[in-house]
Each structure stands twice: as structure tokens, then as C-alpha cells.
PDB file of N, CA and C in Angstrom:
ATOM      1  N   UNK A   1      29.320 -72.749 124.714  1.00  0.00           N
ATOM      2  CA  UNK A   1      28.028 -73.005 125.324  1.00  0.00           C
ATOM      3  C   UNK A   1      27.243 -71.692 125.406  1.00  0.00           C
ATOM      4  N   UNK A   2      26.161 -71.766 124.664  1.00  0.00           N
ATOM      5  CA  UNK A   2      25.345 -70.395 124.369  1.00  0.00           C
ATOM      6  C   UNK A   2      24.418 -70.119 125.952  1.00  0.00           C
ATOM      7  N   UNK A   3      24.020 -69.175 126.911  1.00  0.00           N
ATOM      8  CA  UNK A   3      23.346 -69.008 127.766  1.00  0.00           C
ATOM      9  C   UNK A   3      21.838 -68.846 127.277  1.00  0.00           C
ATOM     10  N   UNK A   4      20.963 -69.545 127.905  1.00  0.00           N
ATOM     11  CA  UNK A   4      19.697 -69.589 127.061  1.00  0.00           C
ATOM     12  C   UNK A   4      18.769 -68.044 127.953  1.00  0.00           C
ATOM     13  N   UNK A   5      18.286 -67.313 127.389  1.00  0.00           N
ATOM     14  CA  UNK A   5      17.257 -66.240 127.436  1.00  0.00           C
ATOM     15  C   UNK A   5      16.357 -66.426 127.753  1.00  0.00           C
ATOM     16  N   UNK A   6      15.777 -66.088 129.000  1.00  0.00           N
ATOM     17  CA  UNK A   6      13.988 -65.621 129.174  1.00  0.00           C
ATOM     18  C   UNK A   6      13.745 -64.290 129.008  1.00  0.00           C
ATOM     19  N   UNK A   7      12.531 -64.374 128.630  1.00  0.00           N
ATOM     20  CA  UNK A   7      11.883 -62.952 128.845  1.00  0.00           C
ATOM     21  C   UNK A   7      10.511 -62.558 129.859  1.00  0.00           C
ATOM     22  N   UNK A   8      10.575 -61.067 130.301  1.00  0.00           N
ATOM     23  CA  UNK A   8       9.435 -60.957 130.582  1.00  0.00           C
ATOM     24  C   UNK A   8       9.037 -59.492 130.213  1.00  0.00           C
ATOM     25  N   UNK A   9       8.021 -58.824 130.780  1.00  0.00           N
ATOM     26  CA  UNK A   9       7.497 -57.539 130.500  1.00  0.00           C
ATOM     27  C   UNK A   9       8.003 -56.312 131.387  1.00  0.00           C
ATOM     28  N   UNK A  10       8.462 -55.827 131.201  1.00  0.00           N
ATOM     29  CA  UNK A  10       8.219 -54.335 132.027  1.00  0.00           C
ATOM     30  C   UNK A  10       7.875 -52.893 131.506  1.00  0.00           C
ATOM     31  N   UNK A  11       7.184 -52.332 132.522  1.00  0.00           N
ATOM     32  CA  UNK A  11       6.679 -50.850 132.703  1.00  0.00           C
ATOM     33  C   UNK A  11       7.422 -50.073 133.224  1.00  0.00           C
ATOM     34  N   UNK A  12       7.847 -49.273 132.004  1.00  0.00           N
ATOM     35  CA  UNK A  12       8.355 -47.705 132.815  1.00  0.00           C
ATOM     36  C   UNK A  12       7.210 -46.630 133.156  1.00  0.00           C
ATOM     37  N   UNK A  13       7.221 -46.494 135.092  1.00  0.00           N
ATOM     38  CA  UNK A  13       5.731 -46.168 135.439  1.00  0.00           C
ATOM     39  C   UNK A  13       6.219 -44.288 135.258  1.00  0.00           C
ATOM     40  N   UNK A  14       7.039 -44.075 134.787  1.00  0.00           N
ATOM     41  CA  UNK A  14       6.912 -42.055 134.547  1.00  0.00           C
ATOM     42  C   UNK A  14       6.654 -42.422 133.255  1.00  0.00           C
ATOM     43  N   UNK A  15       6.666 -42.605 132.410  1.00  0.00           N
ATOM     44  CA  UNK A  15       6.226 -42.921 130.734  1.00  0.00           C
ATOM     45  C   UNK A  15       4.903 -42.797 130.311  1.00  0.00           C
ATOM     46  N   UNK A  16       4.259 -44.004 131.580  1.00  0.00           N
ATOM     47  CA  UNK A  16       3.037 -44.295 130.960  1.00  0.00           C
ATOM     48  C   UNK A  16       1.906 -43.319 131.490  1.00  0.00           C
ATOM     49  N   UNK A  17       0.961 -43.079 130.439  1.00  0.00           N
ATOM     50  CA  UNK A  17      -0.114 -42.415 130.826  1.00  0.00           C
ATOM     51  C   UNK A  17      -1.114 -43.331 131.020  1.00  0.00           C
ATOM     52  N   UNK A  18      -1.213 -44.435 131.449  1.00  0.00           N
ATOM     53  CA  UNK A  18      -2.547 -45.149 131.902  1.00  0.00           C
ATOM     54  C   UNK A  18      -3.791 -45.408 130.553  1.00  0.00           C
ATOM     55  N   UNK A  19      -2.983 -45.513 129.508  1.00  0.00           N
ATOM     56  CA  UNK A  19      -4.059 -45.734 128.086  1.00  0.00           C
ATOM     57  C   UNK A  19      -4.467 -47.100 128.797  1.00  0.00           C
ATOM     58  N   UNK A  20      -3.915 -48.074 129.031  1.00  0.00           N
ATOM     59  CA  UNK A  20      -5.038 -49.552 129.028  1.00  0.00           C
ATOM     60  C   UNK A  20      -4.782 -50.729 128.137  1.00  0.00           C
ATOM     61  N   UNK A  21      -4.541 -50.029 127.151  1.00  0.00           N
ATOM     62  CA  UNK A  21      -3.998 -50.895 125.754  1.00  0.00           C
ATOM     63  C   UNK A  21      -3.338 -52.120 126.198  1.00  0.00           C
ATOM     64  N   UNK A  22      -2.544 -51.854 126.703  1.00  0.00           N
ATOM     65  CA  UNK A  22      -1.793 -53.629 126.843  1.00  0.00           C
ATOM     66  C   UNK A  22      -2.249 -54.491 127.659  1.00  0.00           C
ATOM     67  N   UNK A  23      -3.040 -53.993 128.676  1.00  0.00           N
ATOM     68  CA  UNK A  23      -3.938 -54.987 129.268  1.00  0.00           C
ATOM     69  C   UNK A  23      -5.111 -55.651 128.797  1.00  0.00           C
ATOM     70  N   UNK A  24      -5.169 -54.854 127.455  1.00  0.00           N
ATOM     71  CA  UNK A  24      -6.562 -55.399 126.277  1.00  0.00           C
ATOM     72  C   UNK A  24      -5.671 -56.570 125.397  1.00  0.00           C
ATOM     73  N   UNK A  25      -4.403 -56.321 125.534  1.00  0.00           N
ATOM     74  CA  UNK A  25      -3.560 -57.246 124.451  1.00  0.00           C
ATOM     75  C   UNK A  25      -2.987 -58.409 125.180  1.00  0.00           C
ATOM     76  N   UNK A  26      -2.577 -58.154 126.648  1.00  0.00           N
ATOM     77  CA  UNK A  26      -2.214 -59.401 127.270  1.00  0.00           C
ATOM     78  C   UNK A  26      -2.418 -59.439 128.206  1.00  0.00           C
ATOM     79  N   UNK A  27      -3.563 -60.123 128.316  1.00  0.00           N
ATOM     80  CA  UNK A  27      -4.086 -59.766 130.077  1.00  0.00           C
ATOM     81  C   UNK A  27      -3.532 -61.025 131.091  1.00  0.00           C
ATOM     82  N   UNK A  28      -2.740 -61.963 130.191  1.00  0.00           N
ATOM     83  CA  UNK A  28      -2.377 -63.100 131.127  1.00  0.00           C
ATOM     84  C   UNK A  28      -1.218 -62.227 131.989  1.00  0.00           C
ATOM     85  N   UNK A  29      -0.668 -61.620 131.523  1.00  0.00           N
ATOM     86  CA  UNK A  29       0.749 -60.813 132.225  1.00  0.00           C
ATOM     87  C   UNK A  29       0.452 -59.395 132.888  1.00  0.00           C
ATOM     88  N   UNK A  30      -0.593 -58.610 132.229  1.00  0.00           N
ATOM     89  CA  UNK A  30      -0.814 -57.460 132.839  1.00  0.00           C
ATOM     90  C   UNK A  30      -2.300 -56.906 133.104  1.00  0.00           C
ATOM     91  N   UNK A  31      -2.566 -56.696 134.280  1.00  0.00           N
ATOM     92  CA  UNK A  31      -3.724 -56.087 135.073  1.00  0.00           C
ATOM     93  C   UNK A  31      -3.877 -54.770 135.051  1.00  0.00           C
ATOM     94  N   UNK A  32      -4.719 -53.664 135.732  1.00  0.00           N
ATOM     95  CA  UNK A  32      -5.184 -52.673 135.648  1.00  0.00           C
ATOM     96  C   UNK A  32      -5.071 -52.078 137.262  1.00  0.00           C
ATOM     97  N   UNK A  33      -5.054 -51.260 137.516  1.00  0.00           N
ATOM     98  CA  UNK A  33      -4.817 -50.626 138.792  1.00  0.00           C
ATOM     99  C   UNK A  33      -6.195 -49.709 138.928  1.00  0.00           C
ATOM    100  N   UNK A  34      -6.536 -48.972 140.060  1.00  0.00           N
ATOM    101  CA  UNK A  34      -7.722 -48.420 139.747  1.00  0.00           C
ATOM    102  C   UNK A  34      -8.004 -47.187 139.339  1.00  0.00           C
ATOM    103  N   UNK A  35      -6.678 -46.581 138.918  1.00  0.00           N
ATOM    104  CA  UNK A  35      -6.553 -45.533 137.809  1.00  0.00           C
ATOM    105  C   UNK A  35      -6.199 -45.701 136.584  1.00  0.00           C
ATOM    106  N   UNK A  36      -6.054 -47.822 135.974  1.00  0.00           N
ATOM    107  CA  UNK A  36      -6.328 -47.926 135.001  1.00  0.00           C
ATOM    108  C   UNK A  36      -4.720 -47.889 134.425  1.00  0.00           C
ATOM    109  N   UNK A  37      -3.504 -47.771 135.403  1.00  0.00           N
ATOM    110  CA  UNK A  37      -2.237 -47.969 135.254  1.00  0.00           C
ATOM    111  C   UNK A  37      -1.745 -49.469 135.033  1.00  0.00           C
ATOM    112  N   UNK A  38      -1.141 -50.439 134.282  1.00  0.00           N
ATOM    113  CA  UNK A  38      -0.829 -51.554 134.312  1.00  0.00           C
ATOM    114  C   UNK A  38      -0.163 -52.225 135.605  1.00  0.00           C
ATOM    115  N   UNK A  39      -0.389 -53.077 135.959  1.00  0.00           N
ATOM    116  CA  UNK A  39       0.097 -53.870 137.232  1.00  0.00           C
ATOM    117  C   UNK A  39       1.080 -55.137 136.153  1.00  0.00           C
ATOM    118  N   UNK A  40       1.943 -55.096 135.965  1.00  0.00           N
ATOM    119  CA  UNK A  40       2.621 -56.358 134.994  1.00  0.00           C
ATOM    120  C   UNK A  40       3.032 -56.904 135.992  1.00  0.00           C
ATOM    121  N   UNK A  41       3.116 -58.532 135.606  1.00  0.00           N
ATOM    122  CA  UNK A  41       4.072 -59.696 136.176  1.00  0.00           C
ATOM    123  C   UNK A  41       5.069 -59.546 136.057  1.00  0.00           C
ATOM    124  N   UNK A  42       5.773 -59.874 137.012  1.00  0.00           N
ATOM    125  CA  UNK A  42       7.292 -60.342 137.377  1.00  0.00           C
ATOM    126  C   UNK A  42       7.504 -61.694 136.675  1.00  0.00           C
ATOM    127  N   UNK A  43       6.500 -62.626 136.223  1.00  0.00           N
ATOM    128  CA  UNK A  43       6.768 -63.722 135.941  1.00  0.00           C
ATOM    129  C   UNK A  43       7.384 -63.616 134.536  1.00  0.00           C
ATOM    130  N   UNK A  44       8.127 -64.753 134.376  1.00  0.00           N
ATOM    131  CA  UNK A  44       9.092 -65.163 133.062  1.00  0.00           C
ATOM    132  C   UNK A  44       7.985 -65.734 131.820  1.00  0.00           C
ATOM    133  N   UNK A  45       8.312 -64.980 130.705  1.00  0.00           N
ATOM    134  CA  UNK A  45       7.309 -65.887 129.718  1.00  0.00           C
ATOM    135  C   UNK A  45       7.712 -66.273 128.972  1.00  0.00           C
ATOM    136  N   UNK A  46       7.216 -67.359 129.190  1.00  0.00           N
ATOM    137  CA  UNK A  46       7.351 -69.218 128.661  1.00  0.00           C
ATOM    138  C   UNK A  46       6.762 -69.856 127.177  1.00  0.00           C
ATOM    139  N   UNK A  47       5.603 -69.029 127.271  1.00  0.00           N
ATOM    140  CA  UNK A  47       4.977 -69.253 126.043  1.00  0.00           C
ATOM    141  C   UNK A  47       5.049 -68.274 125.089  1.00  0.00           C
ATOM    142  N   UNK A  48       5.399 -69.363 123.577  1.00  0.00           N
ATOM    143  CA  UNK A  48       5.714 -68.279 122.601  1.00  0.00           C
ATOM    144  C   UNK A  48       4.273 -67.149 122.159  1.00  0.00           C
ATOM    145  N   UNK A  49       2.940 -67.711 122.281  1.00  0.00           N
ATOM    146  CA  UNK A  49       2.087 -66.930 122.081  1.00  0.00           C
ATOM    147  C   UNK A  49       2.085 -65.740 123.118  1.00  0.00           C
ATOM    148  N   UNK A  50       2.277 -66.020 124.325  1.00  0.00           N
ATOM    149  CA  UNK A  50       2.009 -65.096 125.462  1.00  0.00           C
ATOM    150  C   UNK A  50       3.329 -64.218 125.002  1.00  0.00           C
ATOM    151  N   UNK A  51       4.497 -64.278 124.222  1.00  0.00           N
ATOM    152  CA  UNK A  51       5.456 -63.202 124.040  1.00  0.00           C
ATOM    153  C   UNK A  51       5.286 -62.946 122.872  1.00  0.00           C
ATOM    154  N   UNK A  52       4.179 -63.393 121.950  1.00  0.00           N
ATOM    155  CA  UNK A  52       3.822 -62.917 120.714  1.00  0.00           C
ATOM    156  C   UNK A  52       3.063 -61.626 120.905  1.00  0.00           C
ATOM    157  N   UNK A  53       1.998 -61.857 121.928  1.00  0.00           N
ATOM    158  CA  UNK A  53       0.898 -60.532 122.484  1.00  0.00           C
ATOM    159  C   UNK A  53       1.656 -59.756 123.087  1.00  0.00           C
ATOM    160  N   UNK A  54       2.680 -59.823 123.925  1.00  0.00           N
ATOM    161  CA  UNK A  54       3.556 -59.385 124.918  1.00  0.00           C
ATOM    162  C   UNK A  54       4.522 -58.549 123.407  1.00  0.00           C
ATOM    163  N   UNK A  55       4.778 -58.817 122.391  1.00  0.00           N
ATOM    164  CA  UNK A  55       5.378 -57.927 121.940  1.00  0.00           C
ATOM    165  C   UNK A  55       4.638 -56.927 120.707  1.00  0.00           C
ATOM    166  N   UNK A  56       3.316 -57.386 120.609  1.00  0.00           N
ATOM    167  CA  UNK A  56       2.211 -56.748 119.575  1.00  0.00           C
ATOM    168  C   UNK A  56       2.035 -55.361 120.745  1.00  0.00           C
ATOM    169  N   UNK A  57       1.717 -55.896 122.396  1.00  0.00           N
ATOM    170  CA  UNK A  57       1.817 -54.749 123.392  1.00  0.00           C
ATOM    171  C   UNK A  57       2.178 -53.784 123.864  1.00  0.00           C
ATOM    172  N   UNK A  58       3.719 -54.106 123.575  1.00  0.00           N
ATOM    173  CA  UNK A  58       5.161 -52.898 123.326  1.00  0.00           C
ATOM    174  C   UNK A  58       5.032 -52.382 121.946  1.00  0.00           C
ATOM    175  N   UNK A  59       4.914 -52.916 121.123  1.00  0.00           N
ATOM    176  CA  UNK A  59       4.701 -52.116 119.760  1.00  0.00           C
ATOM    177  C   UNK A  59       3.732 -51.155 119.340  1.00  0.00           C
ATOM    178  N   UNK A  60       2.473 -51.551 120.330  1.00  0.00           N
ATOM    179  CA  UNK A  60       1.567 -50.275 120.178  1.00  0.00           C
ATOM    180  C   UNK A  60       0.824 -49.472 121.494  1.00  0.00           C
ATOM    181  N   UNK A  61       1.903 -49.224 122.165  1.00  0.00           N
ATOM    182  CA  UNK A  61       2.262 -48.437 123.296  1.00  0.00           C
ATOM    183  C   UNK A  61       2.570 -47.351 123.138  1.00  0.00           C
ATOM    184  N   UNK A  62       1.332 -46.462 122.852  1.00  0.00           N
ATOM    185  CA  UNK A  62       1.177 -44.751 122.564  1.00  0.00           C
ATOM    186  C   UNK A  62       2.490 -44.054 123.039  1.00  0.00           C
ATOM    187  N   UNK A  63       2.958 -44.816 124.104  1.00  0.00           N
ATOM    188  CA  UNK A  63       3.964 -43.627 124.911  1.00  0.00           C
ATOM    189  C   UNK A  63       4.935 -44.601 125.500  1.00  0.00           C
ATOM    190  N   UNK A  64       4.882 -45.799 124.652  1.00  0.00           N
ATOM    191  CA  UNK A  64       6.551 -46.379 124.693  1.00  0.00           C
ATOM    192  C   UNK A  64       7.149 -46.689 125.753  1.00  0.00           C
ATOM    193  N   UNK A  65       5.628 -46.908 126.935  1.00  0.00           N
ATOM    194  CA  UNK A  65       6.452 -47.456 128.234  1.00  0.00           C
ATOM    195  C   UNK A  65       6.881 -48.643 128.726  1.00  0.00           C
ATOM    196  N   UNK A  66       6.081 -49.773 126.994  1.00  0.00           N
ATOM    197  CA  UNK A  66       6.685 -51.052 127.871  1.00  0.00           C
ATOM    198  C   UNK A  66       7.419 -51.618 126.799  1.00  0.00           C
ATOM    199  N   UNK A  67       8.377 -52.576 128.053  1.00  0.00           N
ATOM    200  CA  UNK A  67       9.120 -53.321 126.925  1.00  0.00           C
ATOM    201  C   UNK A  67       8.976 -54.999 126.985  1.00  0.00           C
ATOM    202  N   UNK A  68      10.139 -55.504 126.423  1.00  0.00           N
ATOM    203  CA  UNK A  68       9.870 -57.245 126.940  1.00  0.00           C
ATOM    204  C   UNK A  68      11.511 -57.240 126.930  1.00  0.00           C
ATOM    205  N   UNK A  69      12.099 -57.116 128.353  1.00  0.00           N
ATOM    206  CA  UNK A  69      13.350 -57.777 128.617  1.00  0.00           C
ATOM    207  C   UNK A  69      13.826 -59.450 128.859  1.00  0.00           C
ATOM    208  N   UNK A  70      15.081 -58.971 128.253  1.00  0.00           N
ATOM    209  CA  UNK A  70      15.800 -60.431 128.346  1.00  0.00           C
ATOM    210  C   UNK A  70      16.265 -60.625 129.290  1.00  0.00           C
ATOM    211  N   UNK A  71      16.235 -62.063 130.019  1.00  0.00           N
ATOM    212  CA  UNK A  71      16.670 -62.450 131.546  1.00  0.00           C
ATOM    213  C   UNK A  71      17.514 -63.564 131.428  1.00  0.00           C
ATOM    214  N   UNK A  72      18.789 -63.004 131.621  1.00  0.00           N
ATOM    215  CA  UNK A  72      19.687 -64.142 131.482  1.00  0.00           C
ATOM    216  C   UNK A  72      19.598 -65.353 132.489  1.00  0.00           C
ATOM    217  N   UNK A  73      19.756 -66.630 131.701  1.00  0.00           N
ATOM    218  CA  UNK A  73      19.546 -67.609 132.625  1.00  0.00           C
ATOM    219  C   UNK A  73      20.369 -67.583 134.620  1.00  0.00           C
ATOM    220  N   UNK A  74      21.725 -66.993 134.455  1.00  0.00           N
ATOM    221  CA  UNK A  74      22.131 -67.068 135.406  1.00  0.00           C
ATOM    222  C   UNK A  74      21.837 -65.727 136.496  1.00  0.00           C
ATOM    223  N   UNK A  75      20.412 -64.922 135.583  1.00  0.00           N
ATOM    224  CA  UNK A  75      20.034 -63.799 137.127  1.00  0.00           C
ATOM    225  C   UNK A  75      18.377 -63.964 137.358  1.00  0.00           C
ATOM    226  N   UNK A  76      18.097 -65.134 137.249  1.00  0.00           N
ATOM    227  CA  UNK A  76      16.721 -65.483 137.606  1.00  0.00           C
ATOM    228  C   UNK A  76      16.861 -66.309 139.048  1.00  0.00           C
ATOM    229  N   UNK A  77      16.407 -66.037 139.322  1.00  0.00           N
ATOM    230  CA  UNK A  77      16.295 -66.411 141.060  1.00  0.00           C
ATOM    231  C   UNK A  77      15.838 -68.153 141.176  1.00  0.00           C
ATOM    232  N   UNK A  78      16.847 -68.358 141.775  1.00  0.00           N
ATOM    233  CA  UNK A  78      16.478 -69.760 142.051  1.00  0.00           C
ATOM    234  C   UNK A  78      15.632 -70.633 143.354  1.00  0.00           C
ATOM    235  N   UNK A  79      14.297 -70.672 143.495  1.00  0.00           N
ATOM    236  CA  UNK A  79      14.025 -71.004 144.381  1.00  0.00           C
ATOM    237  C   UNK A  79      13.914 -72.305 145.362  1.00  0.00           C
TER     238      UNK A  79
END
């Protein structure tokens, strides 16, 4: 029995220099702070387009601070 995978986004905040870029590429998941630092969701993404942008985002990330981790089904919080 294979464990099925979510993903979502994260920011490594010493990495990033506040370029903006990925909030131009996926703004359903990530916001702007008012120095223009990404605010990303905690939320799980569901949609294959929203992890299509979500990984065009990490790929052209001047300074390689974000990624799109895998969330194993059994450490997602059950509410």
C-alpha cells in the first residue's frame, strides 16, 4: 500500500532577498509583506495547476529560497 503525497510551498526566510518573483508567479499561495518578503501558505496544494506555478516559482528563484515539499499523508494534521 503506497502512502499518497501532498505538497506545499516553503520559504527559507535567511535565503531570500525579497525579489517578489514568486508572488508574480503564484499569488494563490504567496503574498508580499511590506518589505516585499513572501508570506506563503501553510495550505496543501491540491491543484495540479497551482503546483505547476508553484514549481515554475522555485525554479526561478534568484536565490533558491523556495521549495515545494512533500507531506506525507500520515503528518498532516487532522482536524
Amino acid at each position: 500500500m503506497s502512502e499518497q503525497v501532498q505538497r506545499r510551498l516553503r520559504v527559507n526566510p535567511i535565503l531570500c532577498d525579497g525579489y517578489g518573483y514568486c508572488a508574480e508567479i503564484v499569488p494563490e499561495r504567496i503574498g508580499l509583506d511590506d518589505w516585499g518578503f513572501p508570506i506563503v501558505s501553510a495550505e496543501l496544494i491540491d491543484d495540479d495547476e497551482v503546483l505547476g506555478h508553484a514549481r515554475r516559482a522555485v525554479g526561478t528563484c534568484p536565490r533558491l529560497a523556495l521549495l515545494v515539499e512533500d507531506v506525507p499523508s500520515h503528518a498532516i494534521e487532522r482536524v
